[in-house]
C-alpha atoms as a PDB file:
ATOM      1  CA  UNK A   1      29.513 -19.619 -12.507  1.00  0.00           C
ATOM      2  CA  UNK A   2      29.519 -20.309 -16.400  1.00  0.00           C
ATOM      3  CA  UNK A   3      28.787 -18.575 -18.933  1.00  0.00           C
ATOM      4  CA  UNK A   4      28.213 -19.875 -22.194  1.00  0.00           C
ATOM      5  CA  UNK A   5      27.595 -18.122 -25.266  1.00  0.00           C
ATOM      6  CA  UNK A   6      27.428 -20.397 -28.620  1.00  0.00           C
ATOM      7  CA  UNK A   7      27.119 -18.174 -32.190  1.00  0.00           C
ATOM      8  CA  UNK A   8      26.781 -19.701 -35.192  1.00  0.00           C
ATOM      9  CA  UNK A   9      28.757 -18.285 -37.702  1.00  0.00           C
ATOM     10  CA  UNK A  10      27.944 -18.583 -41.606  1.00  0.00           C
ATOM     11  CA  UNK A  11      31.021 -19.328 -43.881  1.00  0.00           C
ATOM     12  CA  UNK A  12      30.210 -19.916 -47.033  1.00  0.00           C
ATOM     13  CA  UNK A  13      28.026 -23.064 -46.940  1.00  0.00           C
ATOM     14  CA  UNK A  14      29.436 -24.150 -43.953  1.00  0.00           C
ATOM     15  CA  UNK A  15      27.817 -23.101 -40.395  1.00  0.00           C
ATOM     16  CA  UNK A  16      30.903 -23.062 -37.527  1.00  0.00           C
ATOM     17  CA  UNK A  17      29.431 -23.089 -33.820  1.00  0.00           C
ATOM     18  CA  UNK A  18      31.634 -20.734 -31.749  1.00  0.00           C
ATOM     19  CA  UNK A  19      31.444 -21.687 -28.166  1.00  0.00           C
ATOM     20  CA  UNK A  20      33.291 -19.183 -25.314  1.00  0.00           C
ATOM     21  CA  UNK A  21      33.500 -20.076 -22.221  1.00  0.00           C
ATOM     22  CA  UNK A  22      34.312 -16.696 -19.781  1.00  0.00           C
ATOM     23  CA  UNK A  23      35.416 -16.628 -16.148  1.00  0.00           C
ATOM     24  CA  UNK A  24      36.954 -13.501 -14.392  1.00  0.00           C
ATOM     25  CA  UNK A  25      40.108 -14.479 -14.686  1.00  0.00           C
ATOM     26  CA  UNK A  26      40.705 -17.430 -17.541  1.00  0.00           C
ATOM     27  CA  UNK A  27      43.024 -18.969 -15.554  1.00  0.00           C
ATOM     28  CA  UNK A  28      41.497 -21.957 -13.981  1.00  0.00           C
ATOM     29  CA  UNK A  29      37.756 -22.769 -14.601  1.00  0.00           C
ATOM     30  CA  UNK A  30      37.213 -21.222 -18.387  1.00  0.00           C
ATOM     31  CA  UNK A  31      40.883 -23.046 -19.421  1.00  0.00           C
ATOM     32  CA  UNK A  32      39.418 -26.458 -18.003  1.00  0.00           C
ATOM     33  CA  UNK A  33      36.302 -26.039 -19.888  1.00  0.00           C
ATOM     34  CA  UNK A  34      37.879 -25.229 -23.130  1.00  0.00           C
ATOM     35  CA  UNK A  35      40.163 -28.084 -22.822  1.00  0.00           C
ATOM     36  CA  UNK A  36      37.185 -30.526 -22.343  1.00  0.00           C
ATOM     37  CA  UNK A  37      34.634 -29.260 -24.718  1.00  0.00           C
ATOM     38  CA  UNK A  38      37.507 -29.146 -27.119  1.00  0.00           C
ATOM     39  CA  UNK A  39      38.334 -32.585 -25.941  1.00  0.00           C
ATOM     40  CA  UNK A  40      34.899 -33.952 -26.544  1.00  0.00           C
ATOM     41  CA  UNK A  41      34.078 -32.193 -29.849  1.00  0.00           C
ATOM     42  CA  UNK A  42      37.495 -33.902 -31.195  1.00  0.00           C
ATOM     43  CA  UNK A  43      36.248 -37.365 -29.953  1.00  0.00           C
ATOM     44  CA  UNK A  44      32.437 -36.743 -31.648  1.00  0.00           C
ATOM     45  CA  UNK A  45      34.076 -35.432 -34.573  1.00  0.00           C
ATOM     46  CA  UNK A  46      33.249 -32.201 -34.944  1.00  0.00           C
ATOM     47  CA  UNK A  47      36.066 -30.660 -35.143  1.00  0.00           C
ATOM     48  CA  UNK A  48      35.521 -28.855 -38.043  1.00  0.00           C
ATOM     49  CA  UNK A  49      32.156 -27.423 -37.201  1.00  0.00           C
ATOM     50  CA  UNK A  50      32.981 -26.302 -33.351  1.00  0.00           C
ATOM     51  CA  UNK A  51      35.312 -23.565 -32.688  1.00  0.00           C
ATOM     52  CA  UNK A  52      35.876 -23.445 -28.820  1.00  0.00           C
ATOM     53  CA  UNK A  53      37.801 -21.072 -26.774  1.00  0.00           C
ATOM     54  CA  UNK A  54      38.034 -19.386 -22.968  1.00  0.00           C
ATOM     55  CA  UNK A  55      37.935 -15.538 -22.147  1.00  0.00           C
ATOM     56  CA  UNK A  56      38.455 -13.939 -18.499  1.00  0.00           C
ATOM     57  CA  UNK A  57      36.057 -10.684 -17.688  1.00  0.00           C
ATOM     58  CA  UNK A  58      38.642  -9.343 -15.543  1.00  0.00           C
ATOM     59  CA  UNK A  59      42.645  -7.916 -16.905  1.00  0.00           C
ATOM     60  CA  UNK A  60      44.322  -9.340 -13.222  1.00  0.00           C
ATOM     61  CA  UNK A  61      45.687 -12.234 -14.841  1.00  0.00           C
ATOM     62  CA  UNK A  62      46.218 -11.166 -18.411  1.00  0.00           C
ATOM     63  CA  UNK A  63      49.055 -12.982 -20.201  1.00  0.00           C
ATOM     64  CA  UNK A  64      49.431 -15.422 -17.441  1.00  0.00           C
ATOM     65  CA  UNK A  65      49.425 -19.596 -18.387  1.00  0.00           C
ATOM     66  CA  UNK A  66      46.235 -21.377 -16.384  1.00  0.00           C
ATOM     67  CA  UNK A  67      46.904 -22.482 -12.216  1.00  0.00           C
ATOM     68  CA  UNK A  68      49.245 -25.148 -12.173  1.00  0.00           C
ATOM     69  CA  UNK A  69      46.262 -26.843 -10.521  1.00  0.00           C
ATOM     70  CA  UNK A  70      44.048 -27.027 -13.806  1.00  0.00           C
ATOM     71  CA  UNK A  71      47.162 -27.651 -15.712  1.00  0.00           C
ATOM     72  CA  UNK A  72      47.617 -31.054 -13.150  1.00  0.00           C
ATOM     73  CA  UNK A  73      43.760 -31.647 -13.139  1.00  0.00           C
ATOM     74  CA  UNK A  74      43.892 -31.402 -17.210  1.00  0.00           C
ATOM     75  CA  UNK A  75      47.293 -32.907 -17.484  1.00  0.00           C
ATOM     76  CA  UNK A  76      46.129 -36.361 -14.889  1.00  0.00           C
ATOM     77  CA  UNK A  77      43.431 -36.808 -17.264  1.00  0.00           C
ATOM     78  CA  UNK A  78      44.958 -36.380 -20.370  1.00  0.00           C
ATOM     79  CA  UNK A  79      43.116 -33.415 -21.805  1.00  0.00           C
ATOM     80  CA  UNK A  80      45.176 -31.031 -23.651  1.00  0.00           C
ATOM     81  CA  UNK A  81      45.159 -27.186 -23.112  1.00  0.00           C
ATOM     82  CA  UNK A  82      45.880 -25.068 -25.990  1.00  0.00           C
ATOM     83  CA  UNK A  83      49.602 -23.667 -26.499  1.00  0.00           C
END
């Protein structure tokens, strides 16, 4: 299950959408859905507007890189996961 929280954020006169996407862990489905929302909001352009990043509810995996099986999935399509 997703969750998806999106807060607009006021700076100055320009309006940044923060999306989070949260799993327990953040180690395979949040990472994949950061890495293609961030994907698609580069392609539309929005870049600048659209902050995007991936949380885990639970501390079990804290500090520890996303499955190697996201990293394949993300890495066989060609979508990049933040360093």
């Amino acid at each position: 299950m997703y969750i998806i929280k999106v807060a607009p954020v006021e700076r100055s006169w320009l309006k940044i959408v923060r999306v989070l996407f949260v799993c327990l862990g953040n180690i395979c489905r949040s990472p994949m859905a950061e890495a293609v929302f961030k994907h698609l909001v580069e392609q539309g352009g929005l870049s600048g507007k659209i902050e995007v990043d991936s949380a885990g509810t639970g501390d079990s995996h804290l500090g520890h890189p996303p499955h190697e099986g996201t990293r394949k999935l993300l890495d066989d399509k060609k979508y990049r996961m933040r360093d």
